[in-house]
N, C-alpha and C. Protein backbone atom coordinates (compact mmCIF):
# COMPACT_ATOMS: atom_id res chain seq x y z
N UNK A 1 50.11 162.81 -150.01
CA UNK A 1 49.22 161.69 -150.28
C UNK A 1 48.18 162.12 -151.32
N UNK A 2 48.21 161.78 -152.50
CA UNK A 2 47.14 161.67 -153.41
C UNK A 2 46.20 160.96 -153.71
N UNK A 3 45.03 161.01 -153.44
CA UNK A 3 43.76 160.44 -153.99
C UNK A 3 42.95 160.79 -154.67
N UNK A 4 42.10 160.01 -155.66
CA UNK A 4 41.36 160.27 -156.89
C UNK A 4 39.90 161.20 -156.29
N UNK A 5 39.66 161.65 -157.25
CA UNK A 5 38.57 162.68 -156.87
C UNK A 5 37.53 162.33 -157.70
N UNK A 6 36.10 161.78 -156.91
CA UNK A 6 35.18 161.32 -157.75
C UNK A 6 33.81 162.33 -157.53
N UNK A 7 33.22 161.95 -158.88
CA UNK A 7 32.05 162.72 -158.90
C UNK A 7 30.88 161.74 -158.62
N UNK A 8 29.82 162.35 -158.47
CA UNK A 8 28.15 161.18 -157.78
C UNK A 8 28.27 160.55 -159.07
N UNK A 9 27.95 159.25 -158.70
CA UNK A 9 27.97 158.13 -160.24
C UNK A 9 29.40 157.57 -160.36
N UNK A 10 29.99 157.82 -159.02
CA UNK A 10 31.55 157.11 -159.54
C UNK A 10 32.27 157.53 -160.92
N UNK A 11 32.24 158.85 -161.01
CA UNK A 11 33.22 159.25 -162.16
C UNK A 11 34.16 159.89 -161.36
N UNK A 12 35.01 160.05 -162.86
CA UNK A 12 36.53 160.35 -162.15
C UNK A 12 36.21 161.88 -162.56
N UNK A 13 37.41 162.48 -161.37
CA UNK A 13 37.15 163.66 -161.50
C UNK A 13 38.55 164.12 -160.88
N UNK A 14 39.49 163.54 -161.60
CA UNK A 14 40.97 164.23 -161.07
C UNK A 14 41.58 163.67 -159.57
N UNK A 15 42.71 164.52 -159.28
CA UNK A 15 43.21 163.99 -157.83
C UNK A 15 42.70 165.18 -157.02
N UNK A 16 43.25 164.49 -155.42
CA UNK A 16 43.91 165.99 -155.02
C UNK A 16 44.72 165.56 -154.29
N UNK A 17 45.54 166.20 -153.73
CA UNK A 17 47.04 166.10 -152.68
C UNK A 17 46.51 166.33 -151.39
N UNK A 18 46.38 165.30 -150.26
CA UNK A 18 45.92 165.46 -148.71
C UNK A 18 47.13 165.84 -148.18
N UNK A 19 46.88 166.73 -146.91
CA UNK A 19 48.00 167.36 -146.09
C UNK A 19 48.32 166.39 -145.55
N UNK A 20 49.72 165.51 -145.67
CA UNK A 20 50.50 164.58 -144.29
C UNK A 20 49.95 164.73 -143.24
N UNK A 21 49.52 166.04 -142.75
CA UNK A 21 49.87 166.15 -141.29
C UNK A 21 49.02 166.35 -140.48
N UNK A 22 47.54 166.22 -141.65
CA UNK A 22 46.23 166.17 -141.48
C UNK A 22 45.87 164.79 -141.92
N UNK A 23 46.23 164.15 -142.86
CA UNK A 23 46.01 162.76 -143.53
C UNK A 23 46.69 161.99 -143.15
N UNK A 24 47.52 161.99 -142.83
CA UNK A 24 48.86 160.96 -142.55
C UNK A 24 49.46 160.82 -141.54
N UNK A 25 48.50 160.79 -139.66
CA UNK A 25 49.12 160.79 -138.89
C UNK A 25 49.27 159.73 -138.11
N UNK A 26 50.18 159.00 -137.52
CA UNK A 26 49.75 157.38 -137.44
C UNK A 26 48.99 157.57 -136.11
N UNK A 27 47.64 156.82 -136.25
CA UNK A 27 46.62 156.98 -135.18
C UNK A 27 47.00 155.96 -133.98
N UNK A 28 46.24 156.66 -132.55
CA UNK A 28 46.93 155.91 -131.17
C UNK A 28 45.51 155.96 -130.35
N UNK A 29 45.01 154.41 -129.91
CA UNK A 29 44.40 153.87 -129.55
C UNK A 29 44.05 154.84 -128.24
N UNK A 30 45.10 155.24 -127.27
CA UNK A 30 44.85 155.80 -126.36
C UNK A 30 44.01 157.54 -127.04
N UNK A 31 44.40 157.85 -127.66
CA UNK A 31 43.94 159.78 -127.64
C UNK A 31 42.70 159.67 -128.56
N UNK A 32 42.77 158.51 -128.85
CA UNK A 32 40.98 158.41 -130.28
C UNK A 32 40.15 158.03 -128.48
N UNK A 33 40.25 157.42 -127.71
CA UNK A 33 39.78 156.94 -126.61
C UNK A 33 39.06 158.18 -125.68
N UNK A 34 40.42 158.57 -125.31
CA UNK A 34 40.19 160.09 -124.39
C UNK A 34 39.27 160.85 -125.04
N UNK A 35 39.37 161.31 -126.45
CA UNK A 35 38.39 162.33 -127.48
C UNK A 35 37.16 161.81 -127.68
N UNK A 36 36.50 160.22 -127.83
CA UNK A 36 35.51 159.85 -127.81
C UNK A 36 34.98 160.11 -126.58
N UNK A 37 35.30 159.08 -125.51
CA UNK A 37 34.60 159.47 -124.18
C UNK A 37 34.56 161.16 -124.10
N UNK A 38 35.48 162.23 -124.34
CA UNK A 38 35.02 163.16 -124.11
C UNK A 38 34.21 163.78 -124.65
N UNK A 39 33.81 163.35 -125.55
CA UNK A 39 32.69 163.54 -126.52
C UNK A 39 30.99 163.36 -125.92
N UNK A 40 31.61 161.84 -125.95
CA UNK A 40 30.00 161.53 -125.25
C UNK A 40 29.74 161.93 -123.74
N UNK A 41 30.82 162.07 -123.03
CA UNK A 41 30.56 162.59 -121.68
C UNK A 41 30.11 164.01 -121.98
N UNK A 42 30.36 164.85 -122.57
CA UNK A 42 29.62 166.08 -122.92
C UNK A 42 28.34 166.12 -123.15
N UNK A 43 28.19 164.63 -123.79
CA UNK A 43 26.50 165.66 -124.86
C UNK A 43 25.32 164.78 -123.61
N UNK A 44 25.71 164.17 -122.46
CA UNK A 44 24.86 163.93 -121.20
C UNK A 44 24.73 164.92 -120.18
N UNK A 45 23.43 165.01 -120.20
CA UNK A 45 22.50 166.43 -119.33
C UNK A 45 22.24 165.82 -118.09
N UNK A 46 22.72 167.17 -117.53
CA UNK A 46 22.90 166.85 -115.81
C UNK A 46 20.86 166.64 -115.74
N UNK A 47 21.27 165.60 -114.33
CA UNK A 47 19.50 165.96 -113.98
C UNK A 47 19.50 167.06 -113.11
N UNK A 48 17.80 167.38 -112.95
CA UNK A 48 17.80 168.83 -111.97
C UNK A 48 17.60 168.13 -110.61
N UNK A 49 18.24 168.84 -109.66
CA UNK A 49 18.57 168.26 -108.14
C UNK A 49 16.76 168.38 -107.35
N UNK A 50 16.65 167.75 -106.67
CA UNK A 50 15.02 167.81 -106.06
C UNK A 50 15.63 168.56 -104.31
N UNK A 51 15.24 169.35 -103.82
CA UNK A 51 15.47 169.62 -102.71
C UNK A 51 14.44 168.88 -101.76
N UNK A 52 16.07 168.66 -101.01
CA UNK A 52 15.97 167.78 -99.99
C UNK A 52 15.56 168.60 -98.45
N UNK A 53 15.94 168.10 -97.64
CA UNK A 53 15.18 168.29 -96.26
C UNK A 53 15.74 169.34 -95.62
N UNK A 54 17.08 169.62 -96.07
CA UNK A 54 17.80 170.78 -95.79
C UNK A 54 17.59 171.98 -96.66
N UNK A 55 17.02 171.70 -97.35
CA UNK A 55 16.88 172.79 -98.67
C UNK A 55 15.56 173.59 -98.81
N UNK A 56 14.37 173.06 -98.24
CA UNK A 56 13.25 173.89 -98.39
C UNK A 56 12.98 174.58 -96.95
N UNK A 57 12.70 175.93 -97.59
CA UNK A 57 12.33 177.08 -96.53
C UNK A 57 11.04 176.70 -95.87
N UNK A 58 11.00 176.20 -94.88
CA UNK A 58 10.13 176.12 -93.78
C UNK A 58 10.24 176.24 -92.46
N UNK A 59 9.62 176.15 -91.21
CA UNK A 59 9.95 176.70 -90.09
C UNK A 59 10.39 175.16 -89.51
N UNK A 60 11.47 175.12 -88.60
CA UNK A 60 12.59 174.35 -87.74
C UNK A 60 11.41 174.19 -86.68
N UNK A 61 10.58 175.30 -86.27
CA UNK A 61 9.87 174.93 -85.14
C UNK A 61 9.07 173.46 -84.95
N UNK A 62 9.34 172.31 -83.66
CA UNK A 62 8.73 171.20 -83.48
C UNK A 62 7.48 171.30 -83.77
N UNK A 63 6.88 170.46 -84.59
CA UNK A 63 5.75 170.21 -84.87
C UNK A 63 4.57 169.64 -83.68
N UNK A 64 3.90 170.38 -82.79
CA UNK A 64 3.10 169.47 -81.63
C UNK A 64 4.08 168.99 -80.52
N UNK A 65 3.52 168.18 -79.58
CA UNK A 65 4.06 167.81 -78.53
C UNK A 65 4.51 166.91 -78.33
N UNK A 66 5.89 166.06 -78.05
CA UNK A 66 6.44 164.73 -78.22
C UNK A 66 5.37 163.62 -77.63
N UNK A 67 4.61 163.98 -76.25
CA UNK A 67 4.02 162.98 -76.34
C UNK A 67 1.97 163.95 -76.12
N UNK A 68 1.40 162.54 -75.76
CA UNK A 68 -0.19 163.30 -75.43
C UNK A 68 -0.65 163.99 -76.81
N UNK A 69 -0.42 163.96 -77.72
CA UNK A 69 -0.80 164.61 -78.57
C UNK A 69 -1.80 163.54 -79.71
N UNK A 70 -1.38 162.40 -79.67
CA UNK A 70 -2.63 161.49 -80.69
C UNK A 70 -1.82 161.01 -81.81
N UNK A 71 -0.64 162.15 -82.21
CA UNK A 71 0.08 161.36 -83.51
C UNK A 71 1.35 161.03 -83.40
N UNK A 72 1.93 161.01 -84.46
CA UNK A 72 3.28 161.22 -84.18
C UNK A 72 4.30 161.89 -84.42
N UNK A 73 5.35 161.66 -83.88
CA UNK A 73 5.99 162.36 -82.90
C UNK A 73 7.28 162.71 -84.15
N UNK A 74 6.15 163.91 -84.88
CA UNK A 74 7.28 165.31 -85.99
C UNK A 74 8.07 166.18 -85.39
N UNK A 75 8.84 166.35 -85.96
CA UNK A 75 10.08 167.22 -85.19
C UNK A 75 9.70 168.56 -86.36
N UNK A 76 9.97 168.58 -87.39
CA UNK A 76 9.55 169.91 -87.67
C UNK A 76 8.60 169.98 -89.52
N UNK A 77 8.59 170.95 -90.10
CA UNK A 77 7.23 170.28 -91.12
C UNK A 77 8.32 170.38 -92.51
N UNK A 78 9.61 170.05 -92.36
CA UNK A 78 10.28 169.77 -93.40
C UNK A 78 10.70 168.75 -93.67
N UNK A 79 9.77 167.38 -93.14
CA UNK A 79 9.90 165.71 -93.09
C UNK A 79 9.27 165.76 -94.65
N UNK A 80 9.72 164.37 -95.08
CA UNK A 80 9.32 164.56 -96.13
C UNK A 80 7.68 163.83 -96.63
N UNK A 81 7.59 163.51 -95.17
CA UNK A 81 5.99 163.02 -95.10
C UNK A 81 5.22 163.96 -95.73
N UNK A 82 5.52 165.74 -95.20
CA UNK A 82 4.18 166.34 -94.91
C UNK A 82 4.21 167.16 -96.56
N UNK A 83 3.12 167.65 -97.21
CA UNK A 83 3.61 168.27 -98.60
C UNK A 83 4.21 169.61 -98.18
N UNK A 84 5.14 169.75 -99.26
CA UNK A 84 5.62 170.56 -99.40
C UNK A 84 7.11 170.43 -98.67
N UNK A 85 7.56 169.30 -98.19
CA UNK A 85 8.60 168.93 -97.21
C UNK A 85 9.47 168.67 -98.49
N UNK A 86 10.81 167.95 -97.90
CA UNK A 86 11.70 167.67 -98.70
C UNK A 86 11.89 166.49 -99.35
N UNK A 87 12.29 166.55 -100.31
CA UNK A 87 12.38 164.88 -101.18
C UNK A 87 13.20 163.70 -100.51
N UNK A 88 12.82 162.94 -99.82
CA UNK A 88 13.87 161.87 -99.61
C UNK A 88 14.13 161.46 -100.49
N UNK A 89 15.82 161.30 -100.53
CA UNK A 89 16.74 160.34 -101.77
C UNK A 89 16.51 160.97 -103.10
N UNK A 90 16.32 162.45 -103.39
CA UNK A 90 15.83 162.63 -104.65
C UNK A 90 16.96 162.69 -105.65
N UNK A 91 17.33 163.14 -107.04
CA UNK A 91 18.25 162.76 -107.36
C UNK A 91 18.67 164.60 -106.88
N UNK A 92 20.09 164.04 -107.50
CA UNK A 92 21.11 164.85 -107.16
C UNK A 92 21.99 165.51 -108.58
N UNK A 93 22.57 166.83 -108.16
CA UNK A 93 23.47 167.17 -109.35
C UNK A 93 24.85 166.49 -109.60
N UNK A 94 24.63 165.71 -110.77
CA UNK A 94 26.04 165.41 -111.05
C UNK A 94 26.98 165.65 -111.96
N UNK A 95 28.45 165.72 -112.00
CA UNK A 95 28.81 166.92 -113.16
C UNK A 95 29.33 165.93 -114.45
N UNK A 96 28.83 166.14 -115.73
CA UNK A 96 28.95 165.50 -116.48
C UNK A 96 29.96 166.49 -117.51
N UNK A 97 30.78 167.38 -116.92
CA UNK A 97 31.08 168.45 -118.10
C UNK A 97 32.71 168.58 -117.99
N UNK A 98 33.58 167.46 -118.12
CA UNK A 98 34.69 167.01 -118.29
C UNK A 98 35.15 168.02 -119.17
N UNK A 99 36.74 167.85 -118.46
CA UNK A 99 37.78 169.26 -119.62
C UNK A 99 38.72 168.33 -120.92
N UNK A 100 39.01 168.60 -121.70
CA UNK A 100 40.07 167.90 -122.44
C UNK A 100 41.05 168.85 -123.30
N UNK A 101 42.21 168.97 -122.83
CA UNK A 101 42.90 170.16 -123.64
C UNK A 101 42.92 169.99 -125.13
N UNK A 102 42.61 171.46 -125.88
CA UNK A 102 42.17 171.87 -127.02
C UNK A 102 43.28 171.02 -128.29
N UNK A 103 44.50 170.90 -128.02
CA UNK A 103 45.88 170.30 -128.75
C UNK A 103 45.29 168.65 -128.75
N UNK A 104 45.07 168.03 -127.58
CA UNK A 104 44.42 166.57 -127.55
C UNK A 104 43.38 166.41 -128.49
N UNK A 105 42.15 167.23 -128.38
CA UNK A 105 41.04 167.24 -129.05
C UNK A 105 41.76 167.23 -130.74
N UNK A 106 42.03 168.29 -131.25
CA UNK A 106 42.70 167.95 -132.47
C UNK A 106 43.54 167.54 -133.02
N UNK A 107 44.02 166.74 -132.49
CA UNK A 107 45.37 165.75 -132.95
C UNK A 107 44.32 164.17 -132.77
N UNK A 108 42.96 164.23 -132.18
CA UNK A 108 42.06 163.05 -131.79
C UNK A 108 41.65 163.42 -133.10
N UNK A 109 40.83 164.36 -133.82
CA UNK A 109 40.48 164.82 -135.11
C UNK A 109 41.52 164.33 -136.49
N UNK A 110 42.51 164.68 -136.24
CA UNK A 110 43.73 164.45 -137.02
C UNK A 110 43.75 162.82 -137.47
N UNK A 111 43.64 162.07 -136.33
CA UNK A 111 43.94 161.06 -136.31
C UNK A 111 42.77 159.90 -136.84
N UNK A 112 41.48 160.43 -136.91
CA UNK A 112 40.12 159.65 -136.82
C UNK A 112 40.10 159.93 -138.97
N UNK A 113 40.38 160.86 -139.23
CA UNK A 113 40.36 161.41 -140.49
C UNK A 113 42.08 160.73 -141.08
N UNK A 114 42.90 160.25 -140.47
CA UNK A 114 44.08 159.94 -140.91
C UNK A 114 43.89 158.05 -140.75
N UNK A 115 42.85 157.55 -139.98
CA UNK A 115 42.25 156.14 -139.82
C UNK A 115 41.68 155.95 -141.20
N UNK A 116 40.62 156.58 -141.51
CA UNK A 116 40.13 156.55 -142.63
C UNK A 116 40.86 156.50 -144.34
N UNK A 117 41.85 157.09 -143.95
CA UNK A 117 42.48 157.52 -145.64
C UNK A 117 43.58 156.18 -145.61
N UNK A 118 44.27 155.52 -144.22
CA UNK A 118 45.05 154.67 -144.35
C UNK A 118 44.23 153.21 -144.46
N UNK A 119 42.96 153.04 -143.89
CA UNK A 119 42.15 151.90 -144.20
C UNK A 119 41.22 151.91 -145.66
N UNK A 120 41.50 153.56 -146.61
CA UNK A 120 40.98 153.09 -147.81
C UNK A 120 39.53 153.42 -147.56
N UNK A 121 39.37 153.68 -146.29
CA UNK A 121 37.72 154.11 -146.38
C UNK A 121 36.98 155.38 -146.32
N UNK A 122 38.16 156.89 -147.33
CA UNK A 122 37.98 157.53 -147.61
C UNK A 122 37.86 158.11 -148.90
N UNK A 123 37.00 158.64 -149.30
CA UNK A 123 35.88 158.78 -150.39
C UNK A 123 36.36 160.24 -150.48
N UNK A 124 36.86 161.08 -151.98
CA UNK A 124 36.72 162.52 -151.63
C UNK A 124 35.73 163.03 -153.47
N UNK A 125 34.76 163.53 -152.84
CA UNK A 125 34.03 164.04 -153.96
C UNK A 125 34.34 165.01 -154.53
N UNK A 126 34.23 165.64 -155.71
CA UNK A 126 34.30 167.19 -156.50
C UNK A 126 33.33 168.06 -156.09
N UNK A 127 31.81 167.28 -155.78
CA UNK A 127 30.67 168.05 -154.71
C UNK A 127 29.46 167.06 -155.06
N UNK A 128 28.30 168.02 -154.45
CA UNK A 128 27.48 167.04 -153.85
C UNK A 128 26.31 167.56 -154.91
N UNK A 129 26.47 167.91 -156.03
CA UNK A 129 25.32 168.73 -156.88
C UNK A 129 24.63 167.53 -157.25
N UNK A 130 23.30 167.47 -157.17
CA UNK A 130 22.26 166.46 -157.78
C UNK A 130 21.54 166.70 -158.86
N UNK A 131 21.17 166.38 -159.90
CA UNK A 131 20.25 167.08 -161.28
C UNK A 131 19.12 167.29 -160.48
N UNK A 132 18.49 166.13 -159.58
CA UNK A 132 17.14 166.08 -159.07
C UNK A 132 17.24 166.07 -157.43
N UNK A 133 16.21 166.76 -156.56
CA UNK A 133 16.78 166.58 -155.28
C UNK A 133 15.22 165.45 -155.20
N UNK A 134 15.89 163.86 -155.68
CA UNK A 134 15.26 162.58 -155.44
C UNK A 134 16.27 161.55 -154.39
N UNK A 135 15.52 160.65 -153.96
CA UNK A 135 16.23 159.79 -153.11
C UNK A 135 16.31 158.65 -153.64
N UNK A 136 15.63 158.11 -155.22
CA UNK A 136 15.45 156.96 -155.87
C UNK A 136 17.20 157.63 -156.49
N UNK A 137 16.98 158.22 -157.39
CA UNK A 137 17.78 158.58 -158.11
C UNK A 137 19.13 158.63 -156.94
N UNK A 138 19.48 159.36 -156.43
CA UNK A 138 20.91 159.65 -155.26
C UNK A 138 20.98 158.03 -154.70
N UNK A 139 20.29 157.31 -154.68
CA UNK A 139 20.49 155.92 -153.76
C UNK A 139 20.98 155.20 -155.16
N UNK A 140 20.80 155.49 -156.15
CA UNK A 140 21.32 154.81 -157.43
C UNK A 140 22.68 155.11 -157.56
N UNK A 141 23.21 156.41 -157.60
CA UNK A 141 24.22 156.92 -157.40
C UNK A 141 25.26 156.72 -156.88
N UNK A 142 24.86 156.80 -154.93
CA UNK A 142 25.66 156.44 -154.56
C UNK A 142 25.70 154.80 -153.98
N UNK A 143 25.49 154.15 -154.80
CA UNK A 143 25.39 152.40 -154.78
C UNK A 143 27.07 152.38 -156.24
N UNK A 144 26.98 153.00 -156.79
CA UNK A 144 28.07 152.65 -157.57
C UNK A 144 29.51 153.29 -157.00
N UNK A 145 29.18 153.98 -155.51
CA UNK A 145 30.58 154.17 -154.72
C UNK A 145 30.75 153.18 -154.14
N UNK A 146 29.70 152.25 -153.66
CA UNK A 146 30.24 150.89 -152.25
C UNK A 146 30.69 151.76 -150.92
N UNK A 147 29.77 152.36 -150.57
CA UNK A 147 29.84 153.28 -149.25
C UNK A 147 29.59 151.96 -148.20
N UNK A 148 29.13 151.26 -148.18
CA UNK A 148 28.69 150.46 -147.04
C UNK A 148 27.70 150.15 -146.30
N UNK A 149 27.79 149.67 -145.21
CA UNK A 149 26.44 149.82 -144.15
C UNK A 149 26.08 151.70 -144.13
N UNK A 150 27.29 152.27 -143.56
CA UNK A 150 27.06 153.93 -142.90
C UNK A 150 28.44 154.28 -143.59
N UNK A 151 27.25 155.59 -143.91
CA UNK A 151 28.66 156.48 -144.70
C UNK A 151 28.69 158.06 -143.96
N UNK A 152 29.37 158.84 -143.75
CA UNK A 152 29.53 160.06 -142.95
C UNK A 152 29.86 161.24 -144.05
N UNK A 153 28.78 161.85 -144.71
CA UNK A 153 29.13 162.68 -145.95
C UNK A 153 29.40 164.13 -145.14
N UNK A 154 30.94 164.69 -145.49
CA UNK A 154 30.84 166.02 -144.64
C UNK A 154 31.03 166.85 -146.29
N UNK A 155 30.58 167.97 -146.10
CA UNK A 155 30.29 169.33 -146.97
C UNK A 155 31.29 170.37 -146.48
N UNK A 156 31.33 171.70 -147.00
CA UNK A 156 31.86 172.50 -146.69
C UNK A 156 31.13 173.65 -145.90
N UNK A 157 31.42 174.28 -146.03
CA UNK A 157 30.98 175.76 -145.36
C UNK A 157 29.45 175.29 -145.01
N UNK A 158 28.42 175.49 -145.84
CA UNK A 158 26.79 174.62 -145.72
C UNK A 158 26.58 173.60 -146.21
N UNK A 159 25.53 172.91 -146.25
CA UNK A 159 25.18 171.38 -146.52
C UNK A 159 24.20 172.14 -147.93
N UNK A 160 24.74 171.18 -148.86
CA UNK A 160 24.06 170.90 -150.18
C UNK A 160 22.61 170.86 -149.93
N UNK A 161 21.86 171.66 -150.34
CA UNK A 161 20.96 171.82 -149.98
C UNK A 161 19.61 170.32 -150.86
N UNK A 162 20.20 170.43 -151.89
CA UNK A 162 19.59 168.96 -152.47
C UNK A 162 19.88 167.92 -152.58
N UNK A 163 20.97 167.62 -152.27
CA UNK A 163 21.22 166.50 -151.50
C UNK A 163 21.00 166.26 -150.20
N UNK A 164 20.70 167.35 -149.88
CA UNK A 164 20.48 167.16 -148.26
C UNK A 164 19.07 166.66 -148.38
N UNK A 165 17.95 167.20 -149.04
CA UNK A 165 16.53 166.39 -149.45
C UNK A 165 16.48 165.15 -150.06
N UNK A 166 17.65 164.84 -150.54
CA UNK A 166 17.44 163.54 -151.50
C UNK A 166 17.64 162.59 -150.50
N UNK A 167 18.54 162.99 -149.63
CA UNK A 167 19.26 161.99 -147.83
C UNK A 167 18.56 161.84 -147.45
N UNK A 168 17.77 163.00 -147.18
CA UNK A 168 17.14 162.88 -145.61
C UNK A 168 16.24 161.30 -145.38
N UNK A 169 15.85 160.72 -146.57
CA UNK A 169 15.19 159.22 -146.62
C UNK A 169 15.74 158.43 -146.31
N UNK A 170 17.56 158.55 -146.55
CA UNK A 170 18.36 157.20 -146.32
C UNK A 170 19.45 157.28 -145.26
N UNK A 171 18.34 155.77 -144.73
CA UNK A 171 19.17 155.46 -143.52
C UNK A 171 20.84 155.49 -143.13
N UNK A 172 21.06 155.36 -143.94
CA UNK A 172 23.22 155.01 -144.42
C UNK A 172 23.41 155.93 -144.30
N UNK A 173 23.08 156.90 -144.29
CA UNK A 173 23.86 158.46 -144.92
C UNK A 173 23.21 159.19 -144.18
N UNK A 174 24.57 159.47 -143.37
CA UNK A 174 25.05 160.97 -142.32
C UNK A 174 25.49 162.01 -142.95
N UNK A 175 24.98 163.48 -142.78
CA UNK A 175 25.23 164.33 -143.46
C UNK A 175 25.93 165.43 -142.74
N UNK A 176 26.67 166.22 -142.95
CA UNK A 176 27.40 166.83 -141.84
C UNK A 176 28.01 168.33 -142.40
N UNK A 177 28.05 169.39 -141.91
CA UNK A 177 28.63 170.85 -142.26
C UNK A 177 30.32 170.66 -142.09
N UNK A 178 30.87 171.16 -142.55
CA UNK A 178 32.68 170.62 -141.82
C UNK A 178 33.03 171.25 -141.04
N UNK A 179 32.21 171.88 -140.35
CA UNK A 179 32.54 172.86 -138.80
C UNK A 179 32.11 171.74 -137.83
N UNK A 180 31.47 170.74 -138.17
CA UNK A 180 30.68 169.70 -137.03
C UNK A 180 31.54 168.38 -137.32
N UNK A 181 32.27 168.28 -138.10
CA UNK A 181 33.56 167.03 -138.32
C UNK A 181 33.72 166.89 -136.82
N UNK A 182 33.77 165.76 -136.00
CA UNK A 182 33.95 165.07 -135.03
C UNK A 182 34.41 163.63 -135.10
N UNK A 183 34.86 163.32 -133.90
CA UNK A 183 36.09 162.15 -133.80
C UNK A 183 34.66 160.87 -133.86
N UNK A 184 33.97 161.04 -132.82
CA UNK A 184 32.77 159.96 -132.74
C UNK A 184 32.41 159.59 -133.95
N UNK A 185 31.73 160.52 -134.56
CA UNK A 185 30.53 160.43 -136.08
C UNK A 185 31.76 159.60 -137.04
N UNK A 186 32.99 159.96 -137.36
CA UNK A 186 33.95 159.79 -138.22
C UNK A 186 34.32 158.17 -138.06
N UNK A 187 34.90 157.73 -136.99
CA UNK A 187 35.16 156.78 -136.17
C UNK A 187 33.80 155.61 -136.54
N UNK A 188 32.57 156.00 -136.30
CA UNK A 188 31.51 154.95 -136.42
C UNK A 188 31.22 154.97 -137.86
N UNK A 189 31.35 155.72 -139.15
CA UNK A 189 31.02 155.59 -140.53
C UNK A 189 32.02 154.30 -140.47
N UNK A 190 30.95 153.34 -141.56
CA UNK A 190 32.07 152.32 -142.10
C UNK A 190 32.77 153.39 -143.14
N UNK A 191 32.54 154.45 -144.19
CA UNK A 191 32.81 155.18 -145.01
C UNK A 191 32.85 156.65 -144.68
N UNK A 192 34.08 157.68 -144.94
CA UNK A 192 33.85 158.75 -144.88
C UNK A 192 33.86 159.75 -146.43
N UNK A 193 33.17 160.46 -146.40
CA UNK A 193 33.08 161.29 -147.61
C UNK A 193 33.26 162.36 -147.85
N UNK A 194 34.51 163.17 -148.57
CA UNK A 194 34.46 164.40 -147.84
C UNK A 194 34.39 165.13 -149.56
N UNK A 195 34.10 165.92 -149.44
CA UNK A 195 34.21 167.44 -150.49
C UNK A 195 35.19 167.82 -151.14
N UNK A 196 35.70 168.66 -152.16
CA UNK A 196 36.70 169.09 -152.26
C UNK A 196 36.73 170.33 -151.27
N UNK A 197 35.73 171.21 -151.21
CA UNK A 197 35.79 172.20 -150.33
C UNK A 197 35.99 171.93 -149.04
N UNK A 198 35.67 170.47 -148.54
CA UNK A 198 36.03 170.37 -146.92
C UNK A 198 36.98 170.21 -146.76
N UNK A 199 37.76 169.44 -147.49
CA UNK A 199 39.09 169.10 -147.27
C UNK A 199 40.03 170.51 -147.69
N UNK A 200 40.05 171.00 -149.06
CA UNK A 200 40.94 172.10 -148.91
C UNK A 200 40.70 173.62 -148.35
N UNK A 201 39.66 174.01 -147.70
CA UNK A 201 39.03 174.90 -147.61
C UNK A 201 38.82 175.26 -146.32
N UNK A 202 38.10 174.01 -145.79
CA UNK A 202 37.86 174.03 -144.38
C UNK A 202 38.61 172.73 -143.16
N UNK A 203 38.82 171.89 -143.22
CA UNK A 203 39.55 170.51 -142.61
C UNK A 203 40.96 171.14 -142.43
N UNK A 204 41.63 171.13 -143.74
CA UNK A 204 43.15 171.57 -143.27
C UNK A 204 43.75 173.05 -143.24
N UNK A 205 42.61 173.59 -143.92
CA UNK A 205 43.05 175.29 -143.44
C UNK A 205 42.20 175.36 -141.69
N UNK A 206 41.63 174.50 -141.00
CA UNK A 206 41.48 174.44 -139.76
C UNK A 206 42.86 174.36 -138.75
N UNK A 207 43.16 173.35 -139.30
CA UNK A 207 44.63 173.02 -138.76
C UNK A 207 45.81 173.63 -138.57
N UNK A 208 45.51 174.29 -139.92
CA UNK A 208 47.19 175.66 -140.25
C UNK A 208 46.89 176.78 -139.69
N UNK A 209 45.88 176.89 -139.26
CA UNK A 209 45.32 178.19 -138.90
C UNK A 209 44.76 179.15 -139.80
């Protein structure tokens, strides 16, 4: 699969040849599904558990005398009346840290990056060099690609360091290392944008090993 290779300002800047088998895999509703939810079920933090009535070290011994005594009638000082007692109903640990085998996960990758190149809403740059690291100027720029509402710019090895200052102002534009390429981020760009270095360098020499 060949696509044109553009430079910032919508110039042409040659092809390059995408791997089939990284670009071209026909995507399935079910495994983009499984890889999202497992996504977001990951990045939710357990709460911390409050100990309850069984849980704090205090003495079992009855509190006073069941009756004749004036109050009432405590059984021992780990109620959660008295301080230092136990939390009624407090929350609890719950496990938010789901497995998904490693072959699923990247064939979900495969497929979110193979959505994109068959709907046309993949963008591959020569790189991300700016004359100026401005955000007037780069928003001029990239207005003559038609990125969209949200665009998902991934880099190679590190993030462009001046373009990464010229971004950081605009809302549209996600910026990303290509070690952090994910099914979610990819999936929600109306536009993806990738590098020449991400794609031949890092994306499908990921894949081949």
């Amino acid at each position: 699969m060949k696509v044109p290779v553009q430079t910032l300002g919508a110039g042409a800047g040659g092809e390059i040849e995408l791997n089939e088998a990284v670009f071209g895999v026909e995507p399935r509703a079910d495994i983009l599904h499984r890889v999202v939810t497992w996504q977001l079920e990951k990045r939710r933090g357990t709460a911390r558990a409050a100990r309850e009535r069984s849980d704090v070290a205090r003495t079992g011994k009855k509190f006073g005398r069941q009756k004749g005594g004036g109050t009432a009638r405590h059984g021992d000082r780990r109620a959660p009346i008295f301080v230092g007692g136990g939390k009624a109903h407090g929350p609890r640990v719950r496990d938010f840290n789901p497995s998904l085998n490693k072959k699923v996960r990247a064939l979900g990758l495969k497929m979110a990056l193979s959505t994109k190149a068959r709907d046309g809403k993949l963008i591959v740059m020569e790189n991300l060099d700016v004359t100026e690291a401005k955000t007037k100027a780069l928003k001029e720029q990239l207005g003559a690609l038609n990125l969209g509402k949200r665009a998902l710019v991934i880099d190679g090895d590190a993030l462009n360091i001046g373009f990464a200052q010229a971004a950081s102002n605009l809302r549209e534009i996600d910026l990303l290392p290509a070690v952090g390429a994910n099914v979610y981020d990819i999936l929600k760009a109306e536009t993806l944008v990738l590098t020449r270095a991400a794609v031949e360098k890092k994306l499908e020499a990921r894949f081949n090993g």
